[in-house]
N, C-alpha and C. Protein backbone atom coordinates (compact mmCIF):
# COMPACT_ATOMS: atom_id res chain seq x y z
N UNK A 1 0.84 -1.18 0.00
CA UNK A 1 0.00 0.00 0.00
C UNK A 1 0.89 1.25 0.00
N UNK A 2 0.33 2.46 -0.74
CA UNK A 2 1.56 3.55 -0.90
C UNK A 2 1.05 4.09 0.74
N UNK A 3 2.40 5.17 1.19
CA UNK A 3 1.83 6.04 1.62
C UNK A 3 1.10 6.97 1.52
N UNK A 4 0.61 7.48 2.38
CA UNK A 4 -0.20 9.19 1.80
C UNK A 4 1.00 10.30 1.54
N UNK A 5 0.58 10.95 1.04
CA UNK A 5 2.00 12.21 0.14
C UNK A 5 1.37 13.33 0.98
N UNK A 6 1.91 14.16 1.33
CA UNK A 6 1.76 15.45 2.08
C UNK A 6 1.47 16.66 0.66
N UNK A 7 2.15 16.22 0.33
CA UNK A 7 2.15 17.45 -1.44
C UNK A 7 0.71 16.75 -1.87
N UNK A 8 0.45 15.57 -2.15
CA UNK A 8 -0.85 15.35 -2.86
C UNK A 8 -2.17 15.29 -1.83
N UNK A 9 -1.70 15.13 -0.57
CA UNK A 9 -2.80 15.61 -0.08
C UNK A 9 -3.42 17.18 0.43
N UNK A 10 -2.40 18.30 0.24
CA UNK A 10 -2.71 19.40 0.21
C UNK A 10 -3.30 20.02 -0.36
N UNK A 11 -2.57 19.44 -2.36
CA UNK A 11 -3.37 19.39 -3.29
C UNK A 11 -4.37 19.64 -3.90
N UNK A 12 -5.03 18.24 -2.94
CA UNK A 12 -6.51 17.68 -3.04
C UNK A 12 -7.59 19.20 -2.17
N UNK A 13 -6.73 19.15 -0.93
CA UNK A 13 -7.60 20.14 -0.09
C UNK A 13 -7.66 21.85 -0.56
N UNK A 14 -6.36 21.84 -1.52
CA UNK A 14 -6.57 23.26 -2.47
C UNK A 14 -7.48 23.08 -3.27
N UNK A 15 -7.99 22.34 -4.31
CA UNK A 15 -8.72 22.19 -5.37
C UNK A 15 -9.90 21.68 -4.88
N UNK A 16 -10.27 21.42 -3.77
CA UNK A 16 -11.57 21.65 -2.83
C UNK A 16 -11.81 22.96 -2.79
N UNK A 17 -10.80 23.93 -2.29
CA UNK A 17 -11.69 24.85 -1.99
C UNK A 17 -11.78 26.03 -3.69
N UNK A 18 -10.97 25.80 -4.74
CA UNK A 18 -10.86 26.14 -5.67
C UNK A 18 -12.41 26.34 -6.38
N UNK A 19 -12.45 27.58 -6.78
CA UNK A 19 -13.80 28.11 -7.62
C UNK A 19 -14.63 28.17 -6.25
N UNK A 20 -14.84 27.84 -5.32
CA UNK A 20 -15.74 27.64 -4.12
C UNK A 20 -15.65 28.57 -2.75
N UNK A 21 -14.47 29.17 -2.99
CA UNK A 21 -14.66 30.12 -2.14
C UNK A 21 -14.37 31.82 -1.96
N UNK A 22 -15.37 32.27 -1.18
CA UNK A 22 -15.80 33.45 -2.40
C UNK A 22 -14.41 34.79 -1.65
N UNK A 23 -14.50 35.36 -2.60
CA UNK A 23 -13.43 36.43 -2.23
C UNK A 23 -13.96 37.48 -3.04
N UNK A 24 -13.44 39.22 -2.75
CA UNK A 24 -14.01 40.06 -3.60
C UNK A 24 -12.33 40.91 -4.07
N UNK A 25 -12.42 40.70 -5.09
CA UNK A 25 -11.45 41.18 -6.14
C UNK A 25 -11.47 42.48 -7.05
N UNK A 26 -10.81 42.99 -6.88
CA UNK A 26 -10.58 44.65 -7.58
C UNK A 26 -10.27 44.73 -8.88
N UNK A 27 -10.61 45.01 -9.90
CA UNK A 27 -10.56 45.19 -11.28
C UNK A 27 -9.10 45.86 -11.31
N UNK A 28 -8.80 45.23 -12.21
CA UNK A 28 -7.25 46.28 -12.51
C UNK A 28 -7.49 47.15 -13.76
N UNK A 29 -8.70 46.71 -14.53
CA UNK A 29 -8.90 47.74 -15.79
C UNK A 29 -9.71 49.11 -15.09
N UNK A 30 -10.34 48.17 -14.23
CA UNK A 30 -11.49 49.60 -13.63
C UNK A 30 -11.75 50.03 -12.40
N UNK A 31 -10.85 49.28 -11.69
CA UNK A 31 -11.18 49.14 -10.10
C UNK A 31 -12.26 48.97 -9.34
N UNK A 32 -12.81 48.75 -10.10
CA UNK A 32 -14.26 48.07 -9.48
C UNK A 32 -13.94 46.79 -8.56
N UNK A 33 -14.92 46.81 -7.40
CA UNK A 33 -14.65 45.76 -6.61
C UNK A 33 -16.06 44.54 -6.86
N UNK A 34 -15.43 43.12 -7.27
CA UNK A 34 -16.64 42.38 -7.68
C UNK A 34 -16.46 40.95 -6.78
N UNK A 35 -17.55 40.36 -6.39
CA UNK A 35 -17.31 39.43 -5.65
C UNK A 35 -17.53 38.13 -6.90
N UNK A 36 -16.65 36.85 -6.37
CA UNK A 36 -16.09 36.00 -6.88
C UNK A 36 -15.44 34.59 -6.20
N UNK A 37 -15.82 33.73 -6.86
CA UNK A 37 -15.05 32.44 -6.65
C UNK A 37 -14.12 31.66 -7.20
N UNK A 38 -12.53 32.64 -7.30
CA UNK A 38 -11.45 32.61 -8.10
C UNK A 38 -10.69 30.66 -8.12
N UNK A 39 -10.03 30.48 -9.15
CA UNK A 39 -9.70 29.05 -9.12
C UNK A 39 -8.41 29.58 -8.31
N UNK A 40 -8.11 28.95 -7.46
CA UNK A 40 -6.94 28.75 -6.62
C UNK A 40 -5.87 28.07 -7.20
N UNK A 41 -4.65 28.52 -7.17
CA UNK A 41 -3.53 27.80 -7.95
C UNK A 41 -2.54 27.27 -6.86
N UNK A 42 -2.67 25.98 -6.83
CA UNK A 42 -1.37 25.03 -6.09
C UNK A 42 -0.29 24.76 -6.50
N UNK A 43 0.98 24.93 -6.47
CA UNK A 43 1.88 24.93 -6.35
C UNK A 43 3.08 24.62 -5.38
N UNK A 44 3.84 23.45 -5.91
CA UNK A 44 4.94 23.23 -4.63
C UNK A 44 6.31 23.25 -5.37
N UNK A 45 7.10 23.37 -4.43
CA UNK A 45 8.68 23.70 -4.64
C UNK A 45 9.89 24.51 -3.96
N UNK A 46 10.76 24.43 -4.69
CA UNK A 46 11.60 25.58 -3.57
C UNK A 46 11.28 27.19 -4.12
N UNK A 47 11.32 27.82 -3.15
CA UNK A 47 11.51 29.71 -3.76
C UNK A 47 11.60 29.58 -5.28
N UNK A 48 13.10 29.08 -5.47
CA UNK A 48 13.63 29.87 -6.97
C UNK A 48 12.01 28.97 -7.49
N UNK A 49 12.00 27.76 -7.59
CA UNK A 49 11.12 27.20 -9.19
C UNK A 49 9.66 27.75 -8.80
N UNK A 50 9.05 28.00 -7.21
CA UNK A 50 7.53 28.58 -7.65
C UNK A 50 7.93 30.06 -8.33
N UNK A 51 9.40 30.90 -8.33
CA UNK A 51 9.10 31.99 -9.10
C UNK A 51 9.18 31.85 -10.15
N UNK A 52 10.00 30.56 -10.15
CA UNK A 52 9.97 30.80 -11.85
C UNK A 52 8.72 30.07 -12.71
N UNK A 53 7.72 29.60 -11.66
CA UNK A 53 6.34 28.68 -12.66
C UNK A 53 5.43 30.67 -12.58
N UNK A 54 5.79 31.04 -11.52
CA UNK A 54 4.79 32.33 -11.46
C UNK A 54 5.18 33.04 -13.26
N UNK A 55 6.80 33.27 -13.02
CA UNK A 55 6.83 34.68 -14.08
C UNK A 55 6.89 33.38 -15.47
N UNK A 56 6.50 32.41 -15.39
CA UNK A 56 6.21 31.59 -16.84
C UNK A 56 4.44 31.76 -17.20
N UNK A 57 3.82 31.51 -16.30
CA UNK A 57 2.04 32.43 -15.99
C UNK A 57 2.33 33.93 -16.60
N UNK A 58 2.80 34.79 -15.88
CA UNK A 58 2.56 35.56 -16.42
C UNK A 58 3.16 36.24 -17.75
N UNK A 59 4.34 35.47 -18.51
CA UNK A 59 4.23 35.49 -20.35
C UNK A 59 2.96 35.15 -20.53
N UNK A 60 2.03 34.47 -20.25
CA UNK A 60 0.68 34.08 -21.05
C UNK A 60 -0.50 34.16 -19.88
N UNK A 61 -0.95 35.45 -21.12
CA UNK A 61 -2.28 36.31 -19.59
C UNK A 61 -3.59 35.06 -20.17
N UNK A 62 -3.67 34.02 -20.59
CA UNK A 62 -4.69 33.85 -20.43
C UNK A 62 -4.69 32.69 -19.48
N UNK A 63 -3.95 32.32 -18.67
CA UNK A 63 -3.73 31.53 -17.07
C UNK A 63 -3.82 32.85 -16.21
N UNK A 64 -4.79 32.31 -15.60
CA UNK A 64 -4.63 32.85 -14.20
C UNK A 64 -4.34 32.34 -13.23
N UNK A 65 -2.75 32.95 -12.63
CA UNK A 65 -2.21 31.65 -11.49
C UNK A 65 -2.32 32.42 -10.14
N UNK A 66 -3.40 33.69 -10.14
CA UNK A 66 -3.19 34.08 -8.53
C UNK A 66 -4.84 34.34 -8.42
N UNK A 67 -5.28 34.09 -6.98
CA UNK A 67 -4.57 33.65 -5.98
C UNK A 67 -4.03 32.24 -6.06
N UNK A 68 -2.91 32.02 -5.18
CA UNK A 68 -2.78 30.31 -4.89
C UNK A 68 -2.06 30.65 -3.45
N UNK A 69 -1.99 28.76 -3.21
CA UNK A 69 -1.41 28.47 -2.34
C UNK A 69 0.27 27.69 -2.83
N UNK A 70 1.22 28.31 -1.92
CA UNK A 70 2.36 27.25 -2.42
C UNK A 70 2.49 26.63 -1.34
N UNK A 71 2.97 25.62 -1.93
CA UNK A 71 3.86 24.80 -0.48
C UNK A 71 5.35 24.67 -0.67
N UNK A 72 6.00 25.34 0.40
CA UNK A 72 7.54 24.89 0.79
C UNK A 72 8.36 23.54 0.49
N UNK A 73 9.15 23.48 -0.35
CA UNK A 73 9.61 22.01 -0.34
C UNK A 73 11.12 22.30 -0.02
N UNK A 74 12.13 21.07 0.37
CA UNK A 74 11.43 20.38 0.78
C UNK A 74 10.67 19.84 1.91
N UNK A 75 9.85 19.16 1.90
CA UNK A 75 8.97 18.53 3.00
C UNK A 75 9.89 17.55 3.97
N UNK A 76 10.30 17.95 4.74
CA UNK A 76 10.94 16.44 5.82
C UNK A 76 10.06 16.12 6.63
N UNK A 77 9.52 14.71 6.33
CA UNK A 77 8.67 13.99 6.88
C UNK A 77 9.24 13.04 7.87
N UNK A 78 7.98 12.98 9.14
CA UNK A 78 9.02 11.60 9.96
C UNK A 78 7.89 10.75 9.62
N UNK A 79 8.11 9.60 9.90
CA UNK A 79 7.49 8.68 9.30
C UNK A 79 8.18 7.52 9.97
N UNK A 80 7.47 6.08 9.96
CA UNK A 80 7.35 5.01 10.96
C UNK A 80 7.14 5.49 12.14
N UNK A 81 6.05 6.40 12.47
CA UNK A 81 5.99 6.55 13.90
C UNK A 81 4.32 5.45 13.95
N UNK A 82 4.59 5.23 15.24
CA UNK A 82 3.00 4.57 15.66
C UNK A 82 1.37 5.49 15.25
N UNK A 83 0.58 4.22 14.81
CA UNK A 83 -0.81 4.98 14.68
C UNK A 83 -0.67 6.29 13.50
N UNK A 84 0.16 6.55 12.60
CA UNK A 84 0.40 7.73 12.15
C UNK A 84 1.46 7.49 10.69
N UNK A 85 0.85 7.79 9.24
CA UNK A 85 1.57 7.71 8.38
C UNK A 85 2.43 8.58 8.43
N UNK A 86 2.82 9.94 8.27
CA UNK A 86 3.92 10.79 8.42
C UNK A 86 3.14 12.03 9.29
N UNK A 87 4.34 13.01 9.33
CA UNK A 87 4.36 13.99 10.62
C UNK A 87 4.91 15.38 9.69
N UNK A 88 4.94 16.37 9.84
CA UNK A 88 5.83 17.32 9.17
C UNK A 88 5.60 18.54 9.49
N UNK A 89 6.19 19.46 9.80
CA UNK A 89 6.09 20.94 9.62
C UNK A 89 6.55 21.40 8.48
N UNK A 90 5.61 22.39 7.78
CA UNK A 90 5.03 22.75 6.61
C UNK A 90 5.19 24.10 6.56
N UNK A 91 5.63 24.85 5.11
CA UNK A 91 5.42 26.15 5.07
C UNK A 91 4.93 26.61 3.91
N UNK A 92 3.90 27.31 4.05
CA UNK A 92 3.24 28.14 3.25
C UNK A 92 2.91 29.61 2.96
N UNK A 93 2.70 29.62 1.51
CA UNK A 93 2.38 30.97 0.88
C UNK A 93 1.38 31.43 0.33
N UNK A 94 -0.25 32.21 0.74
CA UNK A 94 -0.91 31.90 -0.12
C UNK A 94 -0.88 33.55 -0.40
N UNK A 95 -0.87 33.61 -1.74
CA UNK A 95 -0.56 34.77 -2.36
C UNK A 95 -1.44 35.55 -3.16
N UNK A 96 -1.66 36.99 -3.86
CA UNK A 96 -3.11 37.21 -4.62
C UNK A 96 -2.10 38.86 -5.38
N UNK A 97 -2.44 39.33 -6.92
CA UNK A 97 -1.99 40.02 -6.78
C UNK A 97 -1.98 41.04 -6.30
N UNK A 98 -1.22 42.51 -6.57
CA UNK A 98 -0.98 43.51 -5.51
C UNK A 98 -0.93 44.49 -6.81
N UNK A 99 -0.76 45.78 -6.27
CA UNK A 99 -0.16 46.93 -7.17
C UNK A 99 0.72 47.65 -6.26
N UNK A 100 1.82 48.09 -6.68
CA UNK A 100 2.97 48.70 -6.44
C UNK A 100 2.70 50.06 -5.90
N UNK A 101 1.74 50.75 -5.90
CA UNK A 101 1.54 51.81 -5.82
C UNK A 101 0.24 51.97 -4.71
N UNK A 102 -0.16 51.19 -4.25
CA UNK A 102 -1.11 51.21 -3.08
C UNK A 102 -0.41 51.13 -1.87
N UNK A 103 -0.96 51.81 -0.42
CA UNK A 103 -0.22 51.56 0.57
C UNK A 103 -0.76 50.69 1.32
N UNK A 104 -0.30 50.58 2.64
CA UNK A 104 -0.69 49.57 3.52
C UNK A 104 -2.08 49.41 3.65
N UNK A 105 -2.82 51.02 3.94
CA UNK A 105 -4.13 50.48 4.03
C UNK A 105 -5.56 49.75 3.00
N UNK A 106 -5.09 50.68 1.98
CA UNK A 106 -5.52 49.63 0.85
C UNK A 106 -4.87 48.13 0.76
N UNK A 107 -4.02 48.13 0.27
CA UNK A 107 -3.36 46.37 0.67
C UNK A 107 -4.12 45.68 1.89
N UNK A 108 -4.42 46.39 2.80
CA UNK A 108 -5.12 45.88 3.97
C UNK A 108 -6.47 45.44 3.74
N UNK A 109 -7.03 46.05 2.91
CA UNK A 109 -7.94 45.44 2.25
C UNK A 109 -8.28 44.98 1.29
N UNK A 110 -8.08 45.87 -0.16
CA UNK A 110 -7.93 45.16 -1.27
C UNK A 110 -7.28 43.55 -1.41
N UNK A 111 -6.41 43.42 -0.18
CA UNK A 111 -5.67 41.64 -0.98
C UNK A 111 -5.69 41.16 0.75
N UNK A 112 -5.75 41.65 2.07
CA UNK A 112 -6.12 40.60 3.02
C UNK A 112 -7.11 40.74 3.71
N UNK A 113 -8.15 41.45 3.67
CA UNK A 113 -9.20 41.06 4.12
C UNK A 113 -10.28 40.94 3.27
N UNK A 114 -10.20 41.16 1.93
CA UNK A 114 -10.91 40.71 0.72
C UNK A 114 -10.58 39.28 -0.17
N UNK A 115 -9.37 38.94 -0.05
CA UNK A 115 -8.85 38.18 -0.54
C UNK A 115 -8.25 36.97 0.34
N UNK A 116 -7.06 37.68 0.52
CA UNK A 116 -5.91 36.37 1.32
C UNK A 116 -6.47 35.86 3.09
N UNK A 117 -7.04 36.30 3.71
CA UNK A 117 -7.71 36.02 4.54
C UNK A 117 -9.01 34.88 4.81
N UNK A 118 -9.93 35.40 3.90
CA UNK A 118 -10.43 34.72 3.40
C UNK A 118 -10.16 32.98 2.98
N UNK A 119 -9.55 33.44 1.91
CA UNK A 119 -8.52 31.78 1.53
C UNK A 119 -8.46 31.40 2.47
N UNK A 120 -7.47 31.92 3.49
CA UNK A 120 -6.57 31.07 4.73
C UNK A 120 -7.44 30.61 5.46
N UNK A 121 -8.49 31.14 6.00
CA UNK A 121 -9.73 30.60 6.88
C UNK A 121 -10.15 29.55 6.29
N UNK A 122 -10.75 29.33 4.95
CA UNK A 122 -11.11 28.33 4.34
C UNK A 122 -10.13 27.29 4.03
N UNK A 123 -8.93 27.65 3.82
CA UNK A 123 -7.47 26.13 3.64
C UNK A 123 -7.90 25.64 5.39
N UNK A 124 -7.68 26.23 6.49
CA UNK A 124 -7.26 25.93 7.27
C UNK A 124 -8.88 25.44 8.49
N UNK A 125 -9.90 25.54 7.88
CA UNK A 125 -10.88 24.80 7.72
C UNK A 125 -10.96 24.15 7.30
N UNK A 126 -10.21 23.69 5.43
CA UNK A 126 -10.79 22.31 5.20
C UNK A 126 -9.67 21.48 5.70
N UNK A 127 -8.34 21.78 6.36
CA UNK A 127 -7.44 20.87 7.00
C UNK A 127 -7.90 19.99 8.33
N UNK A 128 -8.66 20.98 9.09
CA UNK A 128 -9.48 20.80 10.32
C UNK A 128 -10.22 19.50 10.17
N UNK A 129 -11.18 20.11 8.88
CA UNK A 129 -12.04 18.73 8.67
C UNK A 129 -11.84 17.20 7.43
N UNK A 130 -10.41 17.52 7.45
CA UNK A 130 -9.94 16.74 6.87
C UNK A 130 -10.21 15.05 7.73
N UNK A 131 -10.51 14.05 6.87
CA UNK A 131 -10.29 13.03 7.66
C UNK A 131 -9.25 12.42 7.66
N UNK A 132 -7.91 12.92 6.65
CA UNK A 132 -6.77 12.46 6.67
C UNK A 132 -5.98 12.94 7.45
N UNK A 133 -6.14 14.20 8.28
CA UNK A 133 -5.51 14.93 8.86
C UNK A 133 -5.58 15.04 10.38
N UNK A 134 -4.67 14.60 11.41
CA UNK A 134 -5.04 14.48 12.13
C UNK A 134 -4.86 15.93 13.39
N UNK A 135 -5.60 16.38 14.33
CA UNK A 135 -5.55 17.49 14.75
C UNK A 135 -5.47 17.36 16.30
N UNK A 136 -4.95 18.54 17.20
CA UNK A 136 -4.86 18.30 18.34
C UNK A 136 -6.09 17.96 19.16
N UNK A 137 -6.17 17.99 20.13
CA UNK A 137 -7.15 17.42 20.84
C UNK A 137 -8.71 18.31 21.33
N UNK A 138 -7.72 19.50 20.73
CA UNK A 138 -8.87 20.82 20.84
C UNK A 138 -9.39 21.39 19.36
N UNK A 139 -8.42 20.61 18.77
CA UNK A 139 -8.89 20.75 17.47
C UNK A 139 -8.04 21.99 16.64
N UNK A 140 -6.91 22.21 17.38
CA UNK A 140 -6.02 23.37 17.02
C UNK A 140 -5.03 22.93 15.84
N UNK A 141 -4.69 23.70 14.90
CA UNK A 141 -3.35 23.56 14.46
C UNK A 141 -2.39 24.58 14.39
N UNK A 142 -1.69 24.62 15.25
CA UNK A 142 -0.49 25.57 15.38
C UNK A 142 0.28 25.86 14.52
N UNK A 143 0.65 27.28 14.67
CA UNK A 143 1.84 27.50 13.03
C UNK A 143 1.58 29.20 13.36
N UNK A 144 2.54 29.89 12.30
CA UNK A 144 3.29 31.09 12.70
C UNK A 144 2.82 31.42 11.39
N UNK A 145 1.78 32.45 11.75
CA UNK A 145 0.94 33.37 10.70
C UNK A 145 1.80 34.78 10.86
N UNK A 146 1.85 35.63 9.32
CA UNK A 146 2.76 36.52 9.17
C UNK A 146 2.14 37.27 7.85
N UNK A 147 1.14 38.07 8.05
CA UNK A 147 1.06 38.92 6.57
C UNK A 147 2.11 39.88 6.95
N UNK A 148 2.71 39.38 5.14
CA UNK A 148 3.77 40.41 4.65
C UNK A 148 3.53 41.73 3.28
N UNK A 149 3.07 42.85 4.13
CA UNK A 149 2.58 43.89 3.29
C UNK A 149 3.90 44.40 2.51
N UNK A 150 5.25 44.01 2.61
CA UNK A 150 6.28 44.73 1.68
C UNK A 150 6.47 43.72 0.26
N UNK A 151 6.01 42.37 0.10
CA UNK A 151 6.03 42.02 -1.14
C UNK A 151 5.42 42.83 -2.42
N UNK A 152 4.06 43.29 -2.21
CA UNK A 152 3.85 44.52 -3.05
C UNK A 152 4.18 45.44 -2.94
N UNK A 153 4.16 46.02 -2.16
CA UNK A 153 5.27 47.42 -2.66
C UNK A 153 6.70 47.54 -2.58
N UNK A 154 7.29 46.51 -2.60
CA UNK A 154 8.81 46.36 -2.47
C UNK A 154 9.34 45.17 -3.18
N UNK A 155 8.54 44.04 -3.93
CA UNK A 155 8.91 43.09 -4.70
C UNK A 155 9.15 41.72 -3.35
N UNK A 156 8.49 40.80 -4.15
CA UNK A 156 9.03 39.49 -3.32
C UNK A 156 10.41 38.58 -4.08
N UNK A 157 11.31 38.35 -2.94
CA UNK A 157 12.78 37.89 -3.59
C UNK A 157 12.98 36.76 -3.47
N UNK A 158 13.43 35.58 -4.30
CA UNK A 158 14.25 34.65 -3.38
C UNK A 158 15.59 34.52 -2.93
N UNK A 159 15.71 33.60 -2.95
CA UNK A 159 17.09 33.57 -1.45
C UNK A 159 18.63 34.16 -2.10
N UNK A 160 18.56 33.82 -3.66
CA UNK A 160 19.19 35.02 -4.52
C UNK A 160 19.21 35.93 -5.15
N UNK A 161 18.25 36.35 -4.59
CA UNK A 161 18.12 37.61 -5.07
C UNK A 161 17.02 38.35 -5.81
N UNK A 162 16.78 37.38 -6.93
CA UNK A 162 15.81 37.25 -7.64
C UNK A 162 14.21 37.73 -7.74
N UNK A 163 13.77 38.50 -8.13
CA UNK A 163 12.59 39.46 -7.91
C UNK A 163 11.65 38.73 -8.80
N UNK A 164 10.13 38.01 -7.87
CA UNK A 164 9.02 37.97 -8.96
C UNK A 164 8.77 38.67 -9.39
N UNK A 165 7.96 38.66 -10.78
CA UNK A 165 7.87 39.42 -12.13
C UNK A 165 6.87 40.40 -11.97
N UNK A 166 5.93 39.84 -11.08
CA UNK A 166 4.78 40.82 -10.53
C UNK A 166 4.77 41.09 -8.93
N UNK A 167 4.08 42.12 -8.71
CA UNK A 167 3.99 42.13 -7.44
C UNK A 167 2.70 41.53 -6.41
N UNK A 168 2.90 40.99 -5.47
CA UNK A 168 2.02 40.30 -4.74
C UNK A 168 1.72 40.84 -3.37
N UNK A 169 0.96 40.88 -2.90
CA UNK A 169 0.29 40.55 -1.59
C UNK A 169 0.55 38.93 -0.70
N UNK A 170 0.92 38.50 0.44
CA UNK A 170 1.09 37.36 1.05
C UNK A 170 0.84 37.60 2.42
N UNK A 171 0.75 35.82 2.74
CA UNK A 171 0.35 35.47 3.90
C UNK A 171 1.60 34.47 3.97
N UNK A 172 2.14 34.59 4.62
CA UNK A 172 3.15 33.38 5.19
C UNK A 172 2.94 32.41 6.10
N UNK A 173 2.90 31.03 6.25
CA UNK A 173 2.51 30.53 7.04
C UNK A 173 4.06 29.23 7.32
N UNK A 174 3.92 29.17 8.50
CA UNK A 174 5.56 29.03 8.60
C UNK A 174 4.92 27.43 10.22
N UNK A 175 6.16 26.59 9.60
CA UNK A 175 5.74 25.15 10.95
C UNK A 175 4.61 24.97 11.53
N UNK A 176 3.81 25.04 10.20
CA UNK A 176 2.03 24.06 9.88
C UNK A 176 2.81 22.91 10.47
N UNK A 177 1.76 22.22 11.55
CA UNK A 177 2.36 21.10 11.81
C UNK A 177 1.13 20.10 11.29
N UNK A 178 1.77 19.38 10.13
CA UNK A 178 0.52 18.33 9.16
C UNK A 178 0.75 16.92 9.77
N UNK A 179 -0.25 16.11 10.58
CA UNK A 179 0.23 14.69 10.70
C UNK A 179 -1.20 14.18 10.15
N UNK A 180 -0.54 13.08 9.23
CA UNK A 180 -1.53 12.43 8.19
C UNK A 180 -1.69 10.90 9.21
N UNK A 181 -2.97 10.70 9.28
CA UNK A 181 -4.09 9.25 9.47
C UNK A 181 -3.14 8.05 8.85
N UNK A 182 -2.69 6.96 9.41
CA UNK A 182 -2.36 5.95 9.10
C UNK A 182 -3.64 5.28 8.03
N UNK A 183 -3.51 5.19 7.04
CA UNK A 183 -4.13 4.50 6.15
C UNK A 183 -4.97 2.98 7.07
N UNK A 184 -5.88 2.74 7.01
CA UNK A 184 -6.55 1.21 7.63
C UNK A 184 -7.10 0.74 6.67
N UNK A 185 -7.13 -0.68 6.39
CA UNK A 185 -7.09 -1.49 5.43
C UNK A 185 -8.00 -2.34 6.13
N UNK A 186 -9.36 -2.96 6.17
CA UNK A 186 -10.40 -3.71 6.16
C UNK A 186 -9.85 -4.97 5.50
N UNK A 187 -10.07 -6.06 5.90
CA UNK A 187 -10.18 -7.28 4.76
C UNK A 187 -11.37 -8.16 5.30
C-alpha cells in the first residue's frame, strides 16, 4: 500500500476549496470591486522554481495563477511513527496580486481582508475537517501566521536575489504542523 504524500494531499484540499470560495477582487482595468469564486492555484517547490512557474504564468495572460497556495519544499517527513503515516512541519504561501503603488491600508484590504484572509480561513478549515488529517485534541493547528505587506510594494525575492515578475500581496505561514491518518485497510 503507498503512503499518503503530504504534497498530494494538500493538493486535493486546495482544489476543494478552488472556484468555491468566495473572495471580492478589484478590477485592474477599472477598479471596481466584484465578488467571486477565483480558481486557486497550487503549487509546490523551492523559492527559486515557484518563481519561476509564477513569471512563466505571467508570459501568457490567459492563465490565471493568482490567488494560490504554495507549499515549501522540501517537506521532511518523519514517518514510521505509531498509529500515524507521516508527521511534518510545513510552510506556506498563499498569495493574490498587488499593485505597487497602493499603501498599507488599501493592501489591507484590497488583498487581506478581501482576498488572502479569506482563503486562509477556508485552507485551514478544510485541513481541520480533513479526515486524513489528524488534529490536536482541541482541534487546534499551530503554526506562525505573518502577513507580509512589503512584497507589493517592495517586490518578493528569493534567497538570490531574484525578484518575482509581478507584485504580490502574502500570507506566510511558517511550521504548519501536518500529521496524516495511518491509512486502515479492512479485509
Amino acid at each position: 500500500m503507498q503512503q499518503p504524500n503530504i504534497i498530494d494531499i494538500l493538493a486535493g484540499i486546495v482544489a476543494s476549496l478552488s472556484c468555491k470560495t468566495p473572495v471580492s477582487m478589484v478590477s485592474v482595468h477599472t477598479g471596481d470591486v466584484h465578488e467571486t469564486m477565483p480558481e486557486i492555484t497550487y503549487i509546490f517547490g523551492d523559492a527559486q522554481y515557484i518563481k519561476d512557474e509564477l513569471d512563466k504564468y505571467s508570459k501568457v495572460t490567459s492563465i490565471e495563477k493568482l490567488p494560490l497556495i504554495a507549499l515549501f519544499t522540501p517537506v521532511k517527513e518523519k514517518r514510521g511513527l505509531p498509529d500515524i503515516a507521516t508527521e511534518a512541519k510545513v510552510s506556506l504561501l498563499i498569495a493574490c496580486s498587488s499593485r505597487t503603488e497602493w499603501n498599507n491600508d488599501e493592501r489591507k484590504v484590497y488583498s487581506f481582508e478581501n482576498i488572502l484572509r479569506p482563503i486562509y480561513n477556508a485552507f485551514m478549515d478544510a485541513l481541520k475537517n480533513s479526515p486524513q488529517i489528524l488534529k490536536n485534541y482541541d482541534g487546534s493547528m499551530p503554526h506562525v501566521y505573518s502577513e507580509n505587506y512589503s512584497y507589493g510594494r517592495y517586490g518578493a525575492y528569493t534567497a538570490t536575489g531574484e525578484a518575482v515578475s509581478e507584485p504580490i500581496d502574502a500570507i506566510d505561514i511558517r511550521d504548519l504542523q501536518i500529521t496524516i491518518n495511518q491509512l486502515n485497510c479492512k479485509r
